[in-house]
PDB file of N, CA and C in Angstrom:
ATOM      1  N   UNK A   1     -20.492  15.194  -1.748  1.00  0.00           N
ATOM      2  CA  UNK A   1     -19.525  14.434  -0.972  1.00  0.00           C
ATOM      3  C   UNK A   1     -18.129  14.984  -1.267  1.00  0.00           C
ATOM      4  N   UNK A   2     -17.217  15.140  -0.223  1.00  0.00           N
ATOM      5  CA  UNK A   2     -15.961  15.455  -0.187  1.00  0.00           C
ATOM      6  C   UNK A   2     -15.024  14.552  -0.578  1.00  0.00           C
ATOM      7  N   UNK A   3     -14.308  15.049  -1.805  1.00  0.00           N
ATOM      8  CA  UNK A   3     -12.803  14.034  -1.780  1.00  0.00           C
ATOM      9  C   UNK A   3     -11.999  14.584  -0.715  1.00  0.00           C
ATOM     10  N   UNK A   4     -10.918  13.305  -1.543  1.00  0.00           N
ATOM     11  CA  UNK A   4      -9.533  13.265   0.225  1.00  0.00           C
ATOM     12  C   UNK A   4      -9.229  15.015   0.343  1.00  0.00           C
ATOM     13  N   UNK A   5      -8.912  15.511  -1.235  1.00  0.00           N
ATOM     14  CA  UNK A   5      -8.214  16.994  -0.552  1.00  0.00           C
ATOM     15  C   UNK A   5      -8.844  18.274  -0.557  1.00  0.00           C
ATOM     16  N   UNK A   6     -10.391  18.077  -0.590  1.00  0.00           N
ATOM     17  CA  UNK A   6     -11.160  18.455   0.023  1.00  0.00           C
ATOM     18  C   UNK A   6     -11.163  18.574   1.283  1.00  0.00           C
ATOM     19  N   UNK A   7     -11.249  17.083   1.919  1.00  0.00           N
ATOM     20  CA  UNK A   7     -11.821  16.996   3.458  1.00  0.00           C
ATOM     21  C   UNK A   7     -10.324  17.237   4.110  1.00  0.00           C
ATOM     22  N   UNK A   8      -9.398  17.447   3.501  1.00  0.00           N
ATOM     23  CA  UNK A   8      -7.477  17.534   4.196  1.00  0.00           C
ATOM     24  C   UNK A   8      -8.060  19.722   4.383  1.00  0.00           C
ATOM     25  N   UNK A   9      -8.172  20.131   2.861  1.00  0.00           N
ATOM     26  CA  UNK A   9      -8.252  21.277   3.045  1.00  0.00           C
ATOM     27  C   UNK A   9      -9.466  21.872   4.285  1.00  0.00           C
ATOM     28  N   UNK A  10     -10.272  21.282   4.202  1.00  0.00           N
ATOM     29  CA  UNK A  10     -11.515  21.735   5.335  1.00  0.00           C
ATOM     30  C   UNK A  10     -10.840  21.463   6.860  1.00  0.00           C
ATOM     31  N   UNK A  11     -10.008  20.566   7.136  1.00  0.00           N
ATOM     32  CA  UNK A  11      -9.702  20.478   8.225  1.00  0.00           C
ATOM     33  C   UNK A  11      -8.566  21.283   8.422  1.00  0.00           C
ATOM     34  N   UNK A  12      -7.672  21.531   7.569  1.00  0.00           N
ATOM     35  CA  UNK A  12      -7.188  22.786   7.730  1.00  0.00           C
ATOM     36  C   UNK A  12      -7.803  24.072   8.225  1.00  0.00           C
ATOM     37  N   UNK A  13      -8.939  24.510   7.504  1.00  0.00           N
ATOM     38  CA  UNK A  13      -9.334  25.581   7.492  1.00  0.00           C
ATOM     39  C   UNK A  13     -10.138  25.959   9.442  1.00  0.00           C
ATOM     40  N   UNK A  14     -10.073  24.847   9.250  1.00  0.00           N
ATOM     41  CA  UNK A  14     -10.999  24.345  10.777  1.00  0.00           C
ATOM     42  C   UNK A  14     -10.081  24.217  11.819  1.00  0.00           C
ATOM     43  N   UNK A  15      -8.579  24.245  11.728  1.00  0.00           N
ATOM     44  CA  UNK A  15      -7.526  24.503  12.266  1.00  0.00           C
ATOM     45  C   UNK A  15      -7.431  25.865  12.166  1.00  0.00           C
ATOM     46  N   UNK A  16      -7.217  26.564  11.474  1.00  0.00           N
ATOM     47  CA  UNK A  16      -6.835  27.905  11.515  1.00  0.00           C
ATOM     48  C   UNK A  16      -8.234  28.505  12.058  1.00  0.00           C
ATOM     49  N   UNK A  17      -8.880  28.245  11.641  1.00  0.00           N
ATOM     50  CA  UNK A  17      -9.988  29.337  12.342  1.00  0.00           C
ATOM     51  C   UNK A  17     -10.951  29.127  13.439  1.00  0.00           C
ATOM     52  N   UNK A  18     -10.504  28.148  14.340  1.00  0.00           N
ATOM     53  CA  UNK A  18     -11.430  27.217  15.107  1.00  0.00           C
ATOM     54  C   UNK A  18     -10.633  28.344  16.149  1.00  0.00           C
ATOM     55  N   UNK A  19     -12.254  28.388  17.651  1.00  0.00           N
ATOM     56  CA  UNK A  19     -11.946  29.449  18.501  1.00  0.00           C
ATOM     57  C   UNK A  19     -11.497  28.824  19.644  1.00  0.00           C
ATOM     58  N   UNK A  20      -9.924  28.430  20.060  1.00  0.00           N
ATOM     59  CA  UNK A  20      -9.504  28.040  21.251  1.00  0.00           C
ATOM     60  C   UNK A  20      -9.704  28.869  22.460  1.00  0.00           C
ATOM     61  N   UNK A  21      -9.965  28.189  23.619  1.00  0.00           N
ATOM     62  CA  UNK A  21      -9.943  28.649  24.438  1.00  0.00           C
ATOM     63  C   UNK A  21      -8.018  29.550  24.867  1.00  0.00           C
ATOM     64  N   UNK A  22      -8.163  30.232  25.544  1.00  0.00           N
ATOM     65  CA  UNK A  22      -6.917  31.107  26.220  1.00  0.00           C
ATOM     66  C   UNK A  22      -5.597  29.984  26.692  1.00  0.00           C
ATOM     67  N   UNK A  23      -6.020  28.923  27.229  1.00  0.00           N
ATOM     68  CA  UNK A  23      -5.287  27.537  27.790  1.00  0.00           C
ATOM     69  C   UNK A  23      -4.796  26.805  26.648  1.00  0.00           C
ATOM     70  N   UNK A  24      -5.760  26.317  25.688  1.00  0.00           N
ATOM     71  CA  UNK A  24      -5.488  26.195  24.136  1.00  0.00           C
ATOM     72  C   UNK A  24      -4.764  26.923  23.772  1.00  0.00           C
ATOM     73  N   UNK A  25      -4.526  27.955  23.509  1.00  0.00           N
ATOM     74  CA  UNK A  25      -4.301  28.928  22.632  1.00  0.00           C
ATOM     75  C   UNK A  25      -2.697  29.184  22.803  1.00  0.00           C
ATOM     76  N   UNK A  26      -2.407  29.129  24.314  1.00  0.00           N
ATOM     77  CA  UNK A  26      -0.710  28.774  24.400  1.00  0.00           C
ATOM     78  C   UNK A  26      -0.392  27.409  24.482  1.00  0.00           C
ATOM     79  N   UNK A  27      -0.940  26.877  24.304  1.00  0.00           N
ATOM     80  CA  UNK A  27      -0.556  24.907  24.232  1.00  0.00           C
ATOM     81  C   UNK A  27       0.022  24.745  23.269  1.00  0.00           C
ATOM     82  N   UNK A  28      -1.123  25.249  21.862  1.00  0.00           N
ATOM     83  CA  UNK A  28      -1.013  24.726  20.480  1.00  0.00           C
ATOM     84  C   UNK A  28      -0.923  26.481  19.645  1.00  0.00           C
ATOM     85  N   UNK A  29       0.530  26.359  19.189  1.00  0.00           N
ATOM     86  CA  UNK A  29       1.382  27.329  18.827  1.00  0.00           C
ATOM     87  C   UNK A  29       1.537  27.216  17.407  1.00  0.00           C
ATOM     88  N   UNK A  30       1.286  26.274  17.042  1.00  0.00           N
ATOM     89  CA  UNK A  30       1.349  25.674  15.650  1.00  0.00           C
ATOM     90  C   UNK A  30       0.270  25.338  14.899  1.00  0.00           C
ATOM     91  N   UNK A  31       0.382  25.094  13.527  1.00  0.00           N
ATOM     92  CA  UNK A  31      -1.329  24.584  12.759  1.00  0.00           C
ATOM     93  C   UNK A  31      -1.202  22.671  12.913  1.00  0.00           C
ATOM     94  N   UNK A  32       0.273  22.649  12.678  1.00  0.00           N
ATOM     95  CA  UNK A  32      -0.020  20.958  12.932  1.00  0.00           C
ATOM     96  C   UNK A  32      -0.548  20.711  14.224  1.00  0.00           C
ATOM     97  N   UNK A  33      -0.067  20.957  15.300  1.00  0.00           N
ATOM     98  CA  UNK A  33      -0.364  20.780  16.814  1.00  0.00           C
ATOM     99  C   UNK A  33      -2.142  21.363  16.532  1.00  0.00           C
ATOM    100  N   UNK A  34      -2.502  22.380  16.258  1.00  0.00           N
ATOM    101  CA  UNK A  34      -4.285  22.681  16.114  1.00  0.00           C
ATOM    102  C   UNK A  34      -4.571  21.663  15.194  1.00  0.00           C
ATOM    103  N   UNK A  35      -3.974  21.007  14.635  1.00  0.00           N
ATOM    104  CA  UNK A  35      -4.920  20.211  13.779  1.00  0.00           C
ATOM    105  C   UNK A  35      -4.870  18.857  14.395  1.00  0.00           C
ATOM    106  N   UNK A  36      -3.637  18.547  15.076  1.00  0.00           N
ATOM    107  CA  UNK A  36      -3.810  16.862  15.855  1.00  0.00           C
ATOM    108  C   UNK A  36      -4.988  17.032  16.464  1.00  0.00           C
ATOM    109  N   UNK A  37      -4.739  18.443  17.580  1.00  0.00           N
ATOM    110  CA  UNK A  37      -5.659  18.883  18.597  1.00  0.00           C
ATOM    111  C   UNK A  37      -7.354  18.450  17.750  1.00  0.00           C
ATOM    112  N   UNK A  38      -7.821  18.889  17.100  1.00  0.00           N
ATOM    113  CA  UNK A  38      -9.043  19.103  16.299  1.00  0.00           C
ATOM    114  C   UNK A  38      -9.114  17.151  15.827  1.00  0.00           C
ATOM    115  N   UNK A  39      -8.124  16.659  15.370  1.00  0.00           N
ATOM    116  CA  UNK A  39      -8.739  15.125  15.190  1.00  0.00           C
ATOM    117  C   UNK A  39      -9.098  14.369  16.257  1.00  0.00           C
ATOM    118  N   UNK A  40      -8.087  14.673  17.035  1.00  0.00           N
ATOM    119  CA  UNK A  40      -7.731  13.781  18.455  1.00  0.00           C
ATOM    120  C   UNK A  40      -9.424  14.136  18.803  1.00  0.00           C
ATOM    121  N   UNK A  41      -9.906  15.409  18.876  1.00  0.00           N
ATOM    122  CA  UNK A  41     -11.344  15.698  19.355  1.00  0.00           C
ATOM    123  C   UNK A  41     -12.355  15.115  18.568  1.00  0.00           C
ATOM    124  N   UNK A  42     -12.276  15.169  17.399  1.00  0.00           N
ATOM    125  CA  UNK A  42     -13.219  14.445  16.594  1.00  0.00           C
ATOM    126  C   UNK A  42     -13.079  12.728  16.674  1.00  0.00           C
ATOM    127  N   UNK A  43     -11.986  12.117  17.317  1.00  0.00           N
ATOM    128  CA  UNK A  43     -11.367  10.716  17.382  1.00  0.00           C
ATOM    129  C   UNK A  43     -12.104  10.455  18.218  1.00  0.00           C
ATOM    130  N   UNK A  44     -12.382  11.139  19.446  1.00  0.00           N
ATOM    131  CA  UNK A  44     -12.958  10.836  20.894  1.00  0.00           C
ATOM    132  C   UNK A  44     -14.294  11.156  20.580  1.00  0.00           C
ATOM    133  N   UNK A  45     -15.122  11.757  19.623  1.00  0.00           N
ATOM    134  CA  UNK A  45     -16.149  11.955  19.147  1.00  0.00           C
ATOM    135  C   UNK A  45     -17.257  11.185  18.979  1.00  0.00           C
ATOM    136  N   UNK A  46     -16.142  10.567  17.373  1.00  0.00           N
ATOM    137  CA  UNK A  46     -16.883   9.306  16.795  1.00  0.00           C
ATOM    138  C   UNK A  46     -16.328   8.472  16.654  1.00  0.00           C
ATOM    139  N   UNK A  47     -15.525   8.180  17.401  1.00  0.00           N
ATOM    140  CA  UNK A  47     -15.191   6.789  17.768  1.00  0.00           C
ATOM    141  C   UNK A  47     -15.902   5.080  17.664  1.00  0.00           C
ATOM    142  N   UNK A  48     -16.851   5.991  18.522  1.00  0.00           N
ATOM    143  CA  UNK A  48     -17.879   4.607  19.098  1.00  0.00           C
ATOM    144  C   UNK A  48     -18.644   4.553  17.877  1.00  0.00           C
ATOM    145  N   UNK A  49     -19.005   5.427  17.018  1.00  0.00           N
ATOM    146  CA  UNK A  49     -20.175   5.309  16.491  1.00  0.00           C
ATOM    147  C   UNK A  49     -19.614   5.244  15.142  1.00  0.00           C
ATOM    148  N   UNK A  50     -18.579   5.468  14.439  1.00  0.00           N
ATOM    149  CA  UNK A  50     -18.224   5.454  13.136  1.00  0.00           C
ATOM    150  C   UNK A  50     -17.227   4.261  12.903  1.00  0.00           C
ATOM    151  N   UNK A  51     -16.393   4.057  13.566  1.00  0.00           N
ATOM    152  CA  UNK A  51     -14.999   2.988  13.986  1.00  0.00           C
ATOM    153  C   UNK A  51     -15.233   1.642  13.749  1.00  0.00           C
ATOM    154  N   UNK A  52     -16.385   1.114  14.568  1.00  0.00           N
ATOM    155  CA  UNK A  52     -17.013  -0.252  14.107  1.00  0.00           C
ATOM    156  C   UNK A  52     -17.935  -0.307  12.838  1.00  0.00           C
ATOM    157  N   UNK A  53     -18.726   0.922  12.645  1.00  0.00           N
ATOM    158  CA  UNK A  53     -19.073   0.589  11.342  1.00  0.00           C
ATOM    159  C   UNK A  53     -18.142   0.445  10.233  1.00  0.00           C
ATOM    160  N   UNK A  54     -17.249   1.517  10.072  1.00  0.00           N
ATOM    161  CA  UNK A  54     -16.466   1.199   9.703  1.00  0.00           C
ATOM    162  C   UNK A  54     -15.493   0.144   8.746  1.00  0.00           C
ATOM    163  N   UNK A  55     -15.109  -0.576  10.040  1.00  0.00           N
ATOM    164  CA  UNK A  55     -14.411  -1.956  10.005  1.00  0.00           C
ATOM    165  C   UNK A  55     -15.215  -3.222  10.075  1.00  0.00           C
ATOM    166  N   UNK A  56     -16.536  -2.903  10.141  1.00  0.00           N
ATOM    167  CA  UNK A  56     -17.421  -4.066   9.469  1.00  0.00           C
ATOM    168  C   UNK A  56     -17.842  -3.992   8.317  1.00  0.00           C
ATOM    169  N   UNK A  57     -17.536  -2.673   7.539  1.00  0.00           N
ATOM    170  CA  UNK A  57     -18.196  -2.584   5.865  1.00  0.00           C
ATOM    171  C   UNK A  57     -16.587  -2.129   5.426  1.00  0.00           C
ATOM    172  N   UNK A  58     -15.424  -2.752   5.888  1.00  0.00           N
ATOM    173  CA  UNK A  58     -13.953  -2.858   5.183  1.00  0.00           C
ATOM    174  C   UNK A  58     -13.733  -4.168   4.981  1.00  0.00           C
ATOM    175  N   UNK A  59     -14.093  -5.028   5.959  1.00  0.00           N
ATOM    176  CA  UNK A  59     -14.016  -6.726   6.301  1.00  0.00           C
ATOM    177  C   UNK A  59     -14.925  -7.276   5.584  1.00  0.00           C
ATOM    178  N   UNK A  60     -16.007  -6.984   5.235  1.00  0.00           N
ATOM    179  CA  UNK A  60     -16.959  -7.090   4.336  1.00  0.00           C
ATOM    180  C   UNK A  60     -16.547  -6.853   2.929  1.00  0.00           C
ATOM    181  N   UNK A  61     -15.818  -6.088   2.457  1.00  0.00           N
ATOM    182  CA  UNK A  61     -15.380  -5.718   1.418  1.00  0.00           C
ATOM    183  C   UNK A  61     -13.960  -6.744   0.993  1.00  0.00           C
ATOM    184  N   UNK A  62     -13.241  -6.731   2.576  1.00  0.00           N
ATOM    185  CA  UNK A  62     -12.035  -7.694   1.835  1.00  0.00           C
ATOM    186  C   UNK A  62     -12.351  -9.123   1.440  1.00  0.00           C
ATOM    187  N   UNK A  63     -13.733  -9.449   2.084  1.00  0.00           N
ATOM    188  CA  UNK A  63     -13.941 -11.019   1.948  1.00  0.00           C
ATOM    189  C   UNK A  63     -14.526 -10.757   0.428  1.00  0.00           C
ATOM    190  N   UNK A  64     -15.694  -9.795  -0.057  1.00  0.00           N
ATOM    191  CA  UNK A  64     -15.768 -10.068  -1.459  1.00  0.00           C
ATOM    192  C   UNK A  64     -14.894  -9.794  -2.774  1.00  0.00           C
ATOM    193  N   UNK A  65     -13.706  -9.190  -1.982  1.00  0.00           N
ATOM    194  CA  UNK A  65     -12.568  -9.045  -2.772  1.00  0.00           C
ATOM    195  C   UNK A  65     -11.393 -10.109  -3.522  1.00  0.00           C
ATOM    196  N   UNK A  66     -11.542 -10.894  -1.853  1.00  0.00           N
ATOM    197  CA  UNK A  66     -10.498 -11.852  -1.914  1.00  0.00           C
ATOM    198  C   UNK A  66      -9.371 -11.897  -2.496  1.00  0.00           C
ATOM    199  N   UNK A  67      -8.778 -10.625  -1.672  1.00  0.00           N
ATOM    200  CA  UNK A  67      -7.773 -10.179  -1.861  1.00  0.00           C
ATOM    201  C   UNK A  67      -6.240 -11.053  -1.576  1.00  0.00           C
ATOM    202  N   UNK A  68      -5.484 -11.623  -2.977  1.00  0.00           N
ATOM    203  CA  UNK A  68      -4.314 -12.126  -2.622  1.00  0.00           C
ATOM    204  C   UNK A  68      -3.136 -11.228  -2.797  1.00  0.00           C
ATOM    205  N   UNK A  69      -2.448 -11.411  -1.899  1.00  0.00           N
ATOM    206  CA  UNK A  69      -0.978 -10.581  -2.316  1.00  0.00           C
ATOM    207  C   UNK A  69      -0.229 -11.358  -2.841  1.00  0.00           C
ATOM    208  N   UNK A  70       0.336 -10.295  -3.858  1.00  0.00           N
ATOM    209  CA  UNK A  70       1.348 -10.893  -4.872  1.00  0.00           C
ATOM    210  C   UNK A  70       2.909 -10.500  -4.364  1.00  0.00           C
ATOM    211  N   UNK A  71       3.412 -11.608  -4.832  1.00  0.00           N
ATOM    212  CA  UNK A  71       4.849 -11.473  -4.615  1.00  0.00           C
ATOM    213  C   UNK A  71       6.113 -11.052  -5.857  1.00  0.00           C
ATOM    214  N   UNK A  72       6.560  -9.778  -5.186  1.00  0.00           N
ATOM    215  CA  UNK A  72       7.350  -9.202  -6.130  1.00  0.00           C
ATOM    216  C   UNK A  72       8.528  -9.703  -6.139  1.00  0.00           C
ATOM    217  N   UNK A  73       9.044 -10.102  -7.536  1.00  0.00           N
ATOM    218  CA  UNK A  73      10.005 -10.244  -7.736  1.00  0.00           C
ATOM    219  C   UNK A  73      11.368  -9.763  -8.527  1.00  0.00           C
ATOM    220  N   UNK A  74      12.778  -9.257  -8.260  1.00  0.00           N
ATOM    221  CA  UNK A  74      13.744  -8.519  -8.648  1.00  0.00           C
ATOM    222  C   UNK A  74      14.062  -9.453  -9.578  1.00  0.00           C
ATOM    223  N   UNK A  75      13.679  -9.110 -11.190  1.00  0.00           N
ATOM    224  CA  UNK A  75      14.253  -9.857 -12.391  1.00  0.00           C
ATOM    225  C   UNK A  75      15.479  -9.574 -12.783  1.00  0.00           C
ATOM    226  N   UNK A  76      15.910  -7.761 -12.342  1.00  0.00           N
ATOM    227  CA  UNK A  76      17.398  -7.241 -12.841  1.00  0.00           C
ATOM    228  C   UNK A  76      18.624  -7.136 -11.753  1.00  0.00           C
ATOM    229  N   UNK A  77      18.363  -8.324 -10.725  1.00  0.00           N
ATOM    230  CA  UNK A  77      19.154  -8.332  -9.884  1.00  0.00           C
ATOM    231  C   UNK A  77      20.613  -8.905 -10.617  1.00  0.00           C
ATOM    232  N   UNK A  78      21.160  -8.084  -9.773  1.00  0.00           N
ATOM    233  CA  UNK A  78      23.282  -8.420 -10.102  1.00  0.00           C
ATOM    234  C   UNK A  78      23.000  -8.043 -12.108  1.00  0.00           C
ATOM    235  N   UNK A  79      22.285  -7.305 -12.519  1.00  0.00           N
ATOM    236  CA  UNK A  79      22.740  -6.891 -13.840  1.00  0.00           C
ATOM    237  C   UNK A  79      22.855  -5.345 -13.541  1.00  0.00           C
ATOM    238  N   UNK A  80      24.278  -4.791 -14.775  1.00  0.00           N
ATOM    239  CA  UNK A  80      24.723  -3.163 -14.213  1.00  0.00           C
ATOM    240  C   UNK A  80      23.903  -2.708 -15.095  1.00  0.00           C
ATOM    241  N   UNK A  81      23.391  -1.476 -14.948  1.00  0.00           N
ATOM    242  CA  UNK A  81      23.127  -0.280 -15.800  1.00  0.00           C
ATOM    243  C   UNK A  81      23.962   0.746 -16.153  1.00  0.00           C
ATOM    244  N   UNK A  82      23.423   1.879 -17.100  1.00  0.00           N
ATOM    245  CA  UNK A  82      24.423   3.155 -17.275  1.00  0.00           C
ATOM    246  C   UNK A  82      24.592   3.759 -16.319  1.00  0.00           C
ATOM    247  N   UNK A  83      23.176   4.260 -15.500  1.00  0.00           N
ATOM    248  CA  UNK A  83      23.430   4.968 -14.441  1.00  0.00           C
ATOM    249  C   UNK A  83      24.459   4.219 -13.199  1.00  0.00           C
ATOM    250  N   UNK A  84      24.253   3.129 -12.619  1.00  0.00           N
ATOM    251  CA  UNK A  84      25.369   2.458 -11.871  1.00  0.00           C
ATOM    252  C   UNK A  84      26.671   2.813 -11.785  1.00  0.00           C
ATOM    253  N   UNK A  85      26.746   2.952 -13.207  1.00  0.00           N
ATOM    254  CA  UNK A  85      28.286   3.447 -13.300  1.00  0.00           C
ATOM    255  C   UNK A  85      28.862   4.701 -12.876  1.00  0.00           C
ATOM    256  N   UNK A  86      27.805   5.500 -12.502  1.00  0.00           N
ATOM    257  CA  UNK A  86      28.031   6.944 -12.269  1.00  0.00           C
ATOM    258  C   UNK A  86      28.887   6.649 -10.745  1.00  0.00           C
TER     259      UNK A  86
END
């Protein structure tokens, strides 16, 4: 199984060396633009079939989490530091 910069580097690589068509090929001039190009295709892909699974085994996860957010609070507000003074 692939970690995150694994699967970042593979889709790179799949950008640079993926065979555009001639129409492609002056569209997307760039590796970012080949690489939207290449998700956006894989987005329309698996969409249907990965997307809802997905977000039914994330929702599933937040309910056995029961996840609360905490609220942060500024304890060193209106006190100066050294650096401040700079």
């Amino acid at each position: 199984m692939l970690n995150y910069f694994d699967m970042l580097e593979c889709l790179l690589r799949i950008a640079r060396d993926y065979k555009f068509n001639a129409e492609e090929e002056a569209l997307l001039t760039s590796l970012p633009k080949r690489l939207e190009f290449l998700i956006s295709k894989l987005a329309t892909k698996f969409e249907d079939h990965m997307v809802p699974a997905f977000l039914a085994e994330r929702e599933q996860l937040e309910k056995q989490k029961v996840y609360q957010p905490r609220s942060v609070v500024d304890d060193d507000q209106g006190q100066m530091y050294e650096e401040d003074d700079e």
